[in-house]
Protein backbone atom coordinates (compact mmCIF):
# COMPACT_ATOMS: atom_id res chain seq x y z
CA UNK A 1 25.86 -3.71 -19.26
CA UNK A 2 27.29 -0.49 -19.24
CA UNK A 3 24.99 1.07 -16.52
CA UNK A 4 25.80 -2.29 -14.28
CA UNK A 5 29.42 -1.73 -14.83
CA UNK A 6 29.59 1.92 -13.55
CA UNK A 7 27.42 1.00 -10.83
CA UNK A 8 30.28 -1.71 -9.71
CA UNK A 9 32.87 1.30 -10.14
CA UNK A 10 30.69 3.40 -7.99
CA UNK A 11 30.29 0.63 -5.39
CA UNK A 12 34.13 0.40 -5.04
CA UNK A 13 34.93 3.73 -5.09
CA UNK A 14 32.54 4.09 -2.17
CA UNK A 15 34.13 0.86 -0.33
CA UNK A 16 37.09 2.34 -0.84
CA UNK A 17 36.26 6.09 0.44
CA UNK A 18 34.51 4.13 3.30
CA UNK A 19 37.61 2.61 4.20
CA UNK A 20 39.64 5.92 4.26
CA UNK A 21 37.01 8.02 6.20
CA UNK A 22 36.04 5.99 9.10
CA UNK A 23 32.49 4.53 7.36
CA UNK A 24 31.56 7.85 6.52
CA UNK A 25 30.61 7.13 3.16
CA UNK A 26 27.78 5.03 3.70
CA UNK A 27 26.04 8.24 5.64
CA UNK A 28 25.75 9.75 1.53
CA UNK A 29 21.61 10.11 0.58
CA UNK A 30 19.85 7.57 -1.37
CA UNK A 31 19.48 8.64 -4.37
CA UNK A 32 15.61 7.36 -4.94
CA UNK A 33 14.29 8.28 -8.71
CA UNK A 34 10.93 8.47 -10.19
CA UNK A 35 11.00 6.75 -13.85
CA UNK A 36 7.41 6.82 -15.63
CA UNK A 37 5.47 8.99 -17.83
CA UNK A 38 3.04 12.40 -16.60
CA UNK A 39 1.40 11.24 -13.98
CA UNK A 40 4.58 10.52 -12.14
CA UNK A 41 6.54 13.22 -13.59
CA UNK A 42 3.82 15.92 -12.09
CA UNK A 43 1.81 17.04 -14.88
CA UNK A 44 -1.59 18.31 -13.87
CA UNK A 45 -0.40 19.18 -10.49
CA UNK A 46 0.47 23.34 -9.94
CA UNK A 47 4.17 23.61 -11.25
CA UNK A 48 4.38 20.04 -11.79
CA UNK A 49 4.66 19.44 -8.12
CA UNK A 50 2.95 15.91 -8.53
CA UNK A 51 2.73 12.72 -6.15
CA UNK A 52 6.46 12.19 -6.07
CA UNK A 53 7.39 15.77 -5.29
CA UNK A 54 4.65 15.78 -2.40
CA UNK A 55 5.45 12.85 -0.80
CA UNK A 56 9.42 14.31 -0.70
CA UNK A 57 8.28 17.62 0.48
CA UNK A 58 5.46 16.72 2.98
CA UNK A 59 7.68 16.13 6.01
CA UNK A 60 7.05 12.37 6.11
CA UNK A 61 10.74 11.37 4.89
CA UNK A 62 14.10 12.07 5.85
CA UNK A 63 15.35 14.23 3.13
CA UNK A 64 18.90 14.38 3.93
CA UNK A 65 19.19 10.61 4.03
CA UNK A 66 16.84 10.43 0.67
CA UNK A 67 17.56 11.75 -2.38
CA UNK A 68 14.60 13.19 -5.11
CA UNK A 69 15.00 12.95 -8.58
CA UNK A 70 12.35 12.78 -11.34
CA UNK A 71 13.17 11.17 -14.30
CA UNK A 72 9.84 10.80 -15.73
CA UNK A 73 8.96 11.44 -19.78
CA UNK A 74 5.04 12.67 -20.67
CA UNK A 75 3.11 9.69 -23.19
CA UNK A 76 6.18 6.99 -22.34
CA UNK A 77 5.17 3.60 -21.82
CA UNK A 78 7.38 0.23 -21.95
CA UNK A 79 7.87 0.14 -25.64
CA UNK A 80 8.93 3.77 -25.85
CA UNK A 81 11.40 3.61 -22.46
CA UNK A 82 12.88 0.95 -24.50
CA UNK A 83 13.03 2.36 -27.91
CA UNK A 84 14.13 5.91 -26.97
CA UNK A 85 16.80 4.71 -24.79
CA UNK A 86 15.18 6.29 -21.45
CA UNK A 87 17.40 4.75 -18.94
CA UNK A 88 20.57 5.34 -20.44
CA UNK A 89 19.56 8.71 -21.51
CA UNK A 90 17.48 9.38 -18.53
CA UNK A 91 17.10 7.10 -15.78
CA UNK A 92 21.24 6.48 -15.19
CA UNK A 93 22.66 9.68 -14.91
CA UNK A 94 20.48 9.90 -11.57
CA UNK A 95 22.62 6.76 -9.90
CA UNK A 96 19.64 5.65 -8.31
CA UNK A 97 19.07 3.13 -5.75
CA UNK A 98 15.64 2.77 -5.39
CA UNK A 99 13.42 3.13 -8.83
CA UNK A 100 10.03 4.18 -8.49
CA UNK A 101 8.29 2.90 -11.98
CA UNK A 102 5.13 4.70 -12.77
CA UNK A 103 4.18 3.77 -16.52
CA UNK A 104 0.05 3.65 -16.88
CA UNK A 105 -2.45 1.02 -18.80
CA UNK A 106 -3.52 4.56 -20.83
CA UNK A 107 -0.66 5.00 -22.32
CA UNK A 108 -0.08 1.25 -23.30
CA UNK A 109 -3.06 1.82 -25.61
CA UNK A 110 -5.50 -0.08 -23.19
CA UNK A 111 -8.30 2.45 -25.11
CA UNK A 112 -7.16 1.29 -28.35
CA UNK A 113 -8.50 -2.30 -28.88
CA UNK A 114 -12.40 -2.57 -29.41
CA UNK A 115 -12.33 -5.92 -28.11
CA UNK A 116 -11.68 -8.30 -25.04
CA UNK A 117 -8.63 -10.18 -27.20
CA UNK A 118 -7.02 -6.65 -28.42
CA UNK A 119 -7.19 -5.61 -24.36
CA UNK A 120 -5.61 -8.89 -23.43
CA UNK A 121 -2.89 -8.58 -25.91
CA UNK A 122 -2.26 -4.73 -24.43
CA UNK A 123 -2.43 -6.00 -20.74
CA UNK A 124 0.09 -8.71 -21.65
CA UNK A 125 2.55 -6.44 -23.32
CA UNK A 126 2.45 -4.47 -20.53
CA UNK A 127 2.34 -6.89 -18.14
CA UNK A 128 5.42 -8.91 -19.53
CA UNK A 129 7.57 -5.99 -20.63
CA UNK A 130 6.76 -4.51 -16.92
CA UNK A 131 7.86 -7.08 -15.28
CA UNK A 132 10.62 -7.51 -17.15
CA UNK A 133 12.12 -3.99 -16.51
CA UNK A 134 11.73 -4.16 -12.67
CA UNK A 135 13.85 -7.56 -13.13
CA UNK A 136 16.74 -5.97 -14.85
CA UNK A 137 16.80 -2.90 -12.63
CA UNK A 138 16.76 -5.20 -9.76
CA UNK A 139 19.95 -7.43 -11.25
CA UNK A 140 21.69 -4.22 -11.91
CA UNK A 141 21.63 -3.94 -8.53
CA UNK A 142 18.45 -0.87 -7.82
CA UNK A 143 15.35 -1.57 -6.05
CA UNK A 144 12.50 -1.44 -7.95
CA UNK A 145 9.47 -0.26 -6.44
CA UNK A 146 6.25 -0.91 -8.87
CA UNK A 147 3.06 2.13 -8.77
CA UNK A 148 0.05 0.31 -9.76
CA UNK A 149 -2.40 1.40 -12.57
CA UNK A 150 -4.41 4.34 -11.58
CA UNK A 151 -7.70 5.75 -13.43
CA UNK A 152 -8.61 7.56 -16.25
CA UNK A 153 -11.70 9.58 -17.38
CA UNK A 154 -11.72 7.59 -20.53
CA UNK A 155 -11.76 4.18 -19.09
CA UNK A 156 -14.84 2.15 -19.36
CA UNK A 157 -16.10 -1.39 -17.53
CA UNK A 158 -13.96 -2.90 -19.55
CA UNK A 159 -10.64 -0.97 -18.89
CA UNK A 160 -11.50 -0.78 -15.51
CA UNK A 161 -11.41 -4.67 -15.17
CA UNK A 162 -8.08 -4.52 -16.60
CA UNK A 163 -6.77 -1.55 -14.51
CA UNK A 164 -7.38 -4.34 -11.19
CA UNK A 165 -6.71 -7.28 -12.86
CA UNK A 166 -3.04 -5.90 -13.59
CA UNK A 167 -2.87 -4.42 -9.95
CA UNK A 168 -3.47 -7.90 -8.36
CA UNK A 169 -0.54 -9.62 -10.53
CA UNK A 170 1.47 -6.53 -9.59
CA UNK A 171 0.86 -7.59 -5.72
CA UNK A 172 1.92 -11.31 -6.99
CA UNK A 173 5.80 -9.54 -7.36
CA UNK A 174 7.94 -9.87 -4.80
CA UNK A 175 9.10 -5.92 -5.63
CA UNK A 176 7.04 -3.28 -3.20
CA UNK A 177 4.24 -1.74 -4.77
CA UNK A 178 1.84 1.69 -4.25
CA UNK A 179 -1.80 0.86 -4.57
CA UNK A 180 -2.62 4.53 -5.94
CA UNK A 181 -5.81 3.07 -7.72
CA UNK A 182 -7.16 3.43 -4.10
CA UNK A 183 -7.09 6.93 -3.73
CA UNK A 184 -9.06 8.74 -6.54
CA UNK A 185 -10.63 6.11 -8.12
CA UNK A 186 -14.43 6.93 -8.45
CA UNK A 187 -14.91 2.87 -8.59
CA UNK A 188 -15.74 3.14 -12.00
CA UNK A 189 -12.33 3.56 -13.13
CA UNK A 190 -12.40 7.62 -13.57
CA UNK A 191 -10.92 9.86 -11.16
CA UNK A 192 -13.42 11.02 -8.09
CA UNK A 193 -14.90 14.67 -9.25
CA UNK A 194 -12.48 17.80 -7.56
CA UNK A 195 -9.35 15.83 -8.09
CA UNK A 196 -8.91 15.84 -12.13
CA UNK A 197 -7.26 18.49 -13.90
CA UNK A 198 -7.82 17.00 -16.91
CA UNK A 199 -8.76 13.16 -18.38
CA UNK A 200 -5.69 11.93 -18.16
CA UNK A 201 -4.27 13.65 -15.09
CA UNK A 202 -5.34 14.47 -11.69
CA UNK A 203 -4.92 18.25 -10.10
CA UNK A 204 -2.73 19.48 -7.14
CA UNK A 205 -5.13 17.55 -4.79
CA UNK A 206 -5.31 14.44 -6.55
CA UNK A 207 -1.70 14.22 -6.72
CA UNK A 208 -1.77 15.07 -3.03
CA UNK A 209 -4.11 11.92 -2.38
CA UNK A 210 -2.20 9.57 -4.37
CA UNK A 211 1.20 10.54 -2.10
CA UNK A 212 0.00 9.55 1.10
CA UNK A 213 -0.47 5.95 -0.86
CA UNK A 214 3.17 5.49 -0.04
CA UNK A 215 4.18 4.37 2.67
CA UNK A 216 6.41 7.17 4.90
CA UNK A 217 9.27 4.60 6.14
CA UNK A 218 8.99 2.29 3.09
CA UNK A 219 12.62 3.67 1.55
CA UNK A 220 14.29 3.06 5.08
CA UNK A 221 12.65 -0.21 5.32
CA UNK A 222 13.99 -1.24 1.66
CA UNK A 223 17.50 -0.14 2.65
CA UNK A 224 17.17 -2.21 6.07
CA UNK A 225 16.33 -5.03 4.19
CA UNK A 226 13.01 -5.97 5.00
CA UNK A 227 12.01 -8.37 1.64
CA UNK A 228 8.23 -7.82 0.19
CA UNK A 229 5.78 -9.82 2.02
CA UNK A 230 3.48 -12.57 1.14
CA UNK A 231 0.86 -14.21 3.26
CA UNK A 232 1.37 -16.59 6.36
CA UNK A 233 -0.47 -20.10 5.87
CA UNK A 234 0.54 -20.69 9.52
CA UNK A 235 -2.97 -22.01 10.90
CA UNK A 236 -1.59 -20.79 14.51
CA UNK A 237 -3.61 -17.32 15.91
CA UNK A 238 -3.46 -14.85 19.23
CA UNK A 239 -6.34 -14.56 22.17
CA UNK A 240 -6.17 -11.11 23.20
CA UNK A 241 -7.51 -11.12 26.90
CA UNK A 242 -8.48 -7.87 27.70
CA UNK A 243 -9.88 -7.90 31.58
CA UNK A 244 -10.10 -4.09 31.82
CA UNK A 245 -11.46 -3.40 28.72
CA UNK A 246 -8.51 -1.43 27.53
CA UNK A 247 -10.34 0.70 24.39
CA UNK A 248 -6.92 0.30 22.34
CA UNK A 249 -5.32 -2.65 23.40
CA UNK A 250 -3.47 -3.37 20.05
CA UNK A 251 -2.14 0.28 19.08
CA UNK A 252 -0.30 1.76 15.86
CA UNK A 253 0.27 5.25 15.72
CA UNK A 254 0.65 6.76 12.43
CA UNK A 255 3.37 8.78 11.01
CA UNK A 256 2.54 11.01 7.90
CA UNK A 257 -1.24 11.87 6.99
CA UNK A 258 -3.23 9.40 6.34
CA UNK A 259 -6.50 9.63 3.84
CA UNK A 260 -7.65 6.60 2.12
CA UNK A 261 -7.06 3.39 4.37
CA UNK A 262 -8.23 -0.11 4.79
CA UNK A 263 -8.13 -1.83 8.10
CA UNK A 264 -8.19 -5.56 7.81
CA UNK A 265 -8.17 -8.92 10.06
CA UNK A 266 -9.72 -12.30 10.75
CA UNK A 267 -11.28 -12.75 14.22
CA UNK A 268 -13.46 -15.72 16.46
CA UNK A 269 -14.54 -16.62 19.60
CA UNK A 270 -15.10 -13.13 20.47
CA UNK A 271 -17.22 -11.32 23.45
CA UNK A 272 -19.55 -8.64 23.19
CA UNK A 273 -17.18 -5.36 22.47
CA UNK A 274 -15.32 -3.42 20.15
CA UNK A 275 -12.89 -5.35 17.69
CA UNK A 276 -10.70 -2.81 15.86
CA UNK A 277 -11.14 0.43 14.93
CA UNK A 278 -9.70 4.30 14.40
CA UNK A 279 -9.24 7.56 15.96
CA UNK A 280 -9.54 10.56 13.93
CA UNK A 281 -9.96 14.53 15.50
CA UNK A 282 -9.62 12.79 18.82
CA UNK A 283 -13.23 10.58 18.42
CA UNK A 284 -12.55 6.57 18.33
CA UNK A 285 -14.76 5.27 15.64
CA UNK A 286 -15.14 1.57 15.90
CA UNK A 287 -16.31 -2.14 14.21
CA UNK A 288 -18.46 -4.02 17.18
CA UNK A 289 -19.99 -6.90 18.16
CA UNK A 290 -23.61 -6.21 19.34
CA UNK A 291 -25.54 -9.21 20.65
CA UNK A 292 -25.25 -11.91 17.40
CA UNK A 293 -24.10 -8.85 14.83
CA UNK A 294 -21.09 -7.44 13.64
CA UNK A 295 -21.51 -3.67 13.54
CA UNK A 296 -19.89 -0.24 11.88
CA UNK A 297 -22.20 2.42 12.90
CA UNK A 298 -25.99 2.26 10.70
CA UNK A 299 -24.53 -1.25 8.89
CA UNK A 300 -24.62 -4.34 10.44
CA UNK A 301 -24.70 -8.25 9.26
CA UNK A 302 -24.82 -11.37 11.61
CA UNK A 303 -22.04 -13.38 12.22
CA UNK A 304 -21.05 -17.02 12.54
CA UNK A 305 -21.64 -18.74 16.30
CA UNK A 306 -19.60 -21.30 15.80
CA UNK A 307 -16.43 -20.67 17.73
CA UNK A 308 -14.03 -22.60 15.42
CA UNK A 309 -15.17 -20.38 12.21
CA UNK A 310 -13.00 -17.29 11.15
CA UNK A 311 -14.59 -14.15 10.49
CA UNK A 312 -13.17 -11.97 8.09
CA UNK A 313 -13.71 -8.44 8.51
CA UNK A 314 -12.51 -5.22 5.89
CA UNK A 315 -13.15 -1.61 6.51
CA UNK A 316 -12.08 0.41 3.70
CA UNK A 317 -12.48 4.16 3.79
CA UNK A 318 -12.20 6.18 0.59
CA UNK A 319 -11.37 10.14 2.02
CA UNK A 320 -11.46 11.74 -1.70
CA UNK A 321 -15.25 9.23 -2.29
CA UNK A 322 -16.34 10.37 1.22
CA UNK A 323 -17.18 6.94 2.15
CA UNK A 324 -16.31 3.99 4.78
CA UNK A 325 -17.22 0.74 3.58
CA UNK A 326 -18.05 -2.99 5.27
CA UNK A 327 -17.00 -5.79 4.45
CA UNK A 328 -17.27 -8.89 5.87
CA UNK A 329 -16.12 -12.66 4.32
CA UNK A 330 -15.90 -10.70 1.04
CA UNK A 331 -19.10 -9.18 0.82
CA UNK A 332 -19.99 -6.27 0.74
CA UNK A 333 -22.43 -4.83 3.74
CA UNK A 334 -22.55 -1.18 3.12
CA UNK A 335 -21.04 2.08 3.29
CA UNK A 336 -21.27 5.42 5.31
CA UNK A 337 -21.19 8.82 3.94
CA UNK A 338 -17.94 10.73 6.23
CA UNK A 339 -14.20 11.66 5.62
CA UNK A 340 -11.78 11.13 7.97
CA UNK A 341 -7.72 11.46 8.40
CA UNK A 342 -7.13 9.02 11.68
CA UNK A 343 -3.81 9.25 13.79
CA UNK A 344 -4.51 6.06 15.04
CA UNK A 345 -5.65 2.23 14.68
CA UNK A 346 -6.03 -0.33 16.76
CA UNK A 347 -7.11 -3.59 17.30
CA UNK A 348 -9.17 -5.24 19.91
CA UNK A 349 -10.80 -3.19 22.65
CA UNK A 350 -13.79 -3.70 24.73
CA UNK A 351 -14.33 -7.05 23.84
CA UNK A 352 -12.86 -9.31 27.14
CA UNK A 353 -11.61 -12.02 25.01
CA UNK A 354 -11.11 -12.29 21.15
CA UNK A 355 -9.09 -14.66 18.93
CA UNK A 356 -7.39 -12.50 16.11
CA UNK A 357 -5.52 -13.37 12.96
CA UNK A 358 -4.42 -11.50 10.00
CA UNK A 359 -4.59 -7.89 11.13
CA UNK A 360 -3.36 -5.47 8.42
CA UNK A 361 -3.36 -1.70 7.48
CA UNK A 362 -3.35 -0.67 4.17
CA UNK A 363 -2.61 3.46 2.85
CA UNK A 364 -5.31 2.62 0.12
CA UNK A 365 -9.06 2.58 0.38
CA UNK A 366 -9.21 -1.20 -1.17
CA UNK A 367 -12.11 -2.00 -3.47
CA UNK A 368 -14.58 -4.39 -3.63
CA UNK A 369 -12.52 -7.58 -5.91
CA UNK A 370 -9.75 -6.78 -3.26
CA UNK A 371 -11.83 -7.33 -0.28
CA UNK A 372 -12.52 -10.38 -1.41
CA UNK A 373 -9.16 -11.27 -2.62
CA UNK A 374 -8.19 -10.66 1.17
CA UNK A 375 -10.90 -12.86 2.47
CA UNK A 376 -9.52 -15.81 0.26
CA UNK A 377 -5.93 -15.00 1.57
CA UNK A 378 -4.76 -13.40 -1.86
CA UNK A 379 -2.12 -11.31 -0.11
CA UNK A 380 -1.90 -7.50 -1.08
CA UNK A 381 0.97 -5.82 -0.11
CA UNK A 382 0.70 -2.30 -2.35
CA UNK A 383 0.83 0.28 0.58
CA UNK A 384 0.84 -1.97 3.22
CA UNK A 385 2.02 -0.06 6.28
CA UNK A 386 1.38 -2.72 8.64
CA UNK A 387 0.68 -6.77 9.12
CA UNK A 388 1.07 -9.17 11.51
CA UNK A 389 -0.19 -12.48 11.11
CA UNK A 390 -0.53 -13.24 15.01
CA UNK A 391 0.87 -16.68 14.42
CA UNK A 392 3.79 -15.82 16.95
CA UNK A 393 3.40 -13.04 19.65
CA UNK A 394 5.68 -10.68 21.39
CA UNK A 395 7.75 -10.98 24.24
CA UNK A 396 7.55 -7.57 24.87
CA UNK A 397 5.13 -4.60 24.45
CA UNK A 398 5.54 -3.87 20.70
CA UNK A 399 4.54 -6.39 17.74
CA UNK A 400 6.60 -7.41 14.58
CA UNK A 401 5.70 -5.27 11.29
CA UNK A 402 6.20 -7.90 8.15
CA UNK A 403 5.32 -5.00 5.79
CA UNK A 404 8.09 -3.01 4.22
CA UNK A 405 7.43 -0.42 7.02
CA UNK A 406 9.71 0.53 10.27
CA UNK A 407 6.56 1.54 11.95
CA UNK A 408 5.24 -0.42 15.02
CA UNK A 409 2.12 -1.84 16.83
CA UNK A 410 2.42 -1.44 20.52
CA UNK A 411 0.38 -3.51 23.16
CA UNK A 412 -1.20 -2.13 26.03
CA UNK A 413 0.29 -3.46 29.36
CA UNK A 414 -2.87 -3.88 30.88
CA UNK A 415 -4.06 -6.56 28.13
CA UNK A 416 -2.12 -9.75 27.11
CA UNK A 417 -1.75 -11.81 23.76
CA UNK A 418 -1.59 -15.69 24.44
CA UNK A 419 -0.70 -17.75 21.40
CA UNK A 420 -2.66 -21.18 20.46
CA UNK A 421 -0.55 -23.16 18.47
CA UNK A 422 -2.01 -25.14 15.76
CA UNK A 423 -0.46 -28.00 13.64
């Protein structure tokens, strides 16, 4: 109550100095805070300089409009940010606007239990209480913004099933969310090998993977107003005509490095040609459709010829694994040993015609229960830099971004998007 009330003073004192100076006021930084325990606080990382400090002093954010602070506390988890009074003591001092929550499953006790009911118990605690605090930052008027569970070189099958099990309720929350997980995780739960400093913590490099999770222009997006979003059940999708075979019809060029990435989208009816893909040291690599196959280099799986079925198609590259992986209607075709850091996607390309739903870019490599969550239209929107639905298309030469991210897709003026409506 107290916090909530000085917040209120602090709004009207800035009304009022916004008043007197001409709107002046509002140019003040946003004060955005990091609230968690080591991991976001730095620890591991050469003089603390962790994922939060990074991502402030990599050049992908406006520093004079955004504010850093780090209000992190090593071994906290909910029950002790509660009990030891962390955000009056802590968190409030900072004035923040935005709150960037990193708390971990580890330090719940997730290790404790030696059963599936004790590790239910811990995930719900966590869970709940979570939840909960992202709820009341929110009414006091901050933005929460949620980092998912990450890894641990303690965690076992069974704590790894809980680690993704809690990230995909976290994407159920309409609060923005940073799919870390997705860039050091080993897929066995642990952190890849070269980016630990220690079990519980990841080194300068690890911490420098996990920052490019978050999305450059999601703290300018927040304060724009663009809401979390959540999937489009619109049945309505685009035909891309491309004539000339433009080889990047559908364009987004990136801002900030980019590692770990998924590219994402739904797609029928479609000629011989490229369908998406990425360019990275200037070479386009790209997903294809070869005769009755859909193809990513050595892997390849056949595809539906039945022109009213959707394809679903997920390429998920893992830069710290050194690994691209297929997917396609949730299964899993393969993966190719190479690292990249692309400048570009895009969508469509050599193919002449191509009906296209659902295309997506994720700052995560996504793993294999979250391909398939995507394929059954579970939306996940931790470190979604881009989607469009296609189920309206643009007047002009740039398409819509839903995601909490000011970045856009631009269309070639050589190619054209027609929409088919359906009921």
């Amino acid at each position: 109550m107290e916090k909530r009330f000085s917040r209120k003073v602090s709004l009207f004192l800035r009304i009022g100095l916004f008043v007197c100076l001409g709107g002046s006021a509002f140019a003040q930084p946003v004060h955005v805070t990091f609230f968690g325990s080591s991991v976001c606080y730095g620890t591991g990382a050469e003089k603390n300089h962790g994922y939060a400090w990074q991502f402030f002093h990599s050049g992908a954010i406006d520093t004079t409009r955004f504010r850093y602070f780090n209000a992190s506390t090593g071994g906290d988890n909910t029950l002790k940010v509660e009990k030891e009074d962390r955000l009056g003591k802590k968190l409030y001092p900072t004035d923040p606007d935005i709150v960037v929550l990193g708390l971990s499953l580890g330090n719940e006790g997730i290790l404790n239990p030696k059963d599936d009911n004790g590790r239910e118990q811990i995930l719900e605690q966590y869970r709940s209480r979570l939840l909960a605090l992202a709820d009341s930052l929110h009414r006091a008027g901050m933005q929460p913004v949620i980092v998912n569970c990450y890894a641990n070189n303690n965690f076992g099958a069974p704590h790894y099933e809980a680690t993704q099990r809690m990230n995909r309720l976290i994407n159920t929350w309409p609060y923005p969310s940073v799919n870390v997980l997705g860039t050091i995780d080993d897929l066995t739960g642990k952190w890849v090998e070269g980016y630990w400093n220690d079990a519980l913590h990841p080194n300068t490099a690890g911490h420098r993977e996990m920052s490019y999770a978050l999305v450059p222009s999601l703290f300018a997006a927040i304060r724009q107003g663009k809401k979390t979003p959540a999937y489009d059940w619109n049945k309505s999708y685009a035909t891309l005509l491309n004539k000339h075979k433009v080889e990047m019809p559908l364009r987004l060029d990136l801002t900030g490095i980019l590692h770990s990435f998924t590219l994402s989208f739904r797609f029928k009816a479609a000629a011989e040609g490229t369908l998406a893909g990425f360019v990275a040291n200037g070479q386009r690599q790209a997903i294809d459709i070869t005769g009755s196959e859909i193809r990513y280099k050595n892997l390849s799986t056949a595809y539906p010829q039945d022109p009213q079925a959707w394809t679903h198609v997920v390429l998920s590259h893992s830069y710290a694994n050194q690994e691209t992986t297929l997917f396609v209607n949730g299964e899993r075709v393969g993966s190719v040993a190479e690292q990249f850091a692309p400048t570009q996607v895009f969508f469509g390309g050599t193919a002449a015609t191509l009906d296209l739903k659902d295309i997506a870019l994720h700052r995560a490599a996504l793993n294999e229960s979250e391909a398939l969550d995507l394929f059954n239209k579970k939306f996940i929107q931790s470190s979604l830099e881009f989607y469009n639905p296609l189920t309206h298309v643009p007047t002009g030469n740039e398409l819509d971004n839903y995601a909490q991210s000011l970045n856009r897709m631009k269309l070639d003026k050589e190619v054209s998007l027609e929409r088919q409506a359906v009921d």
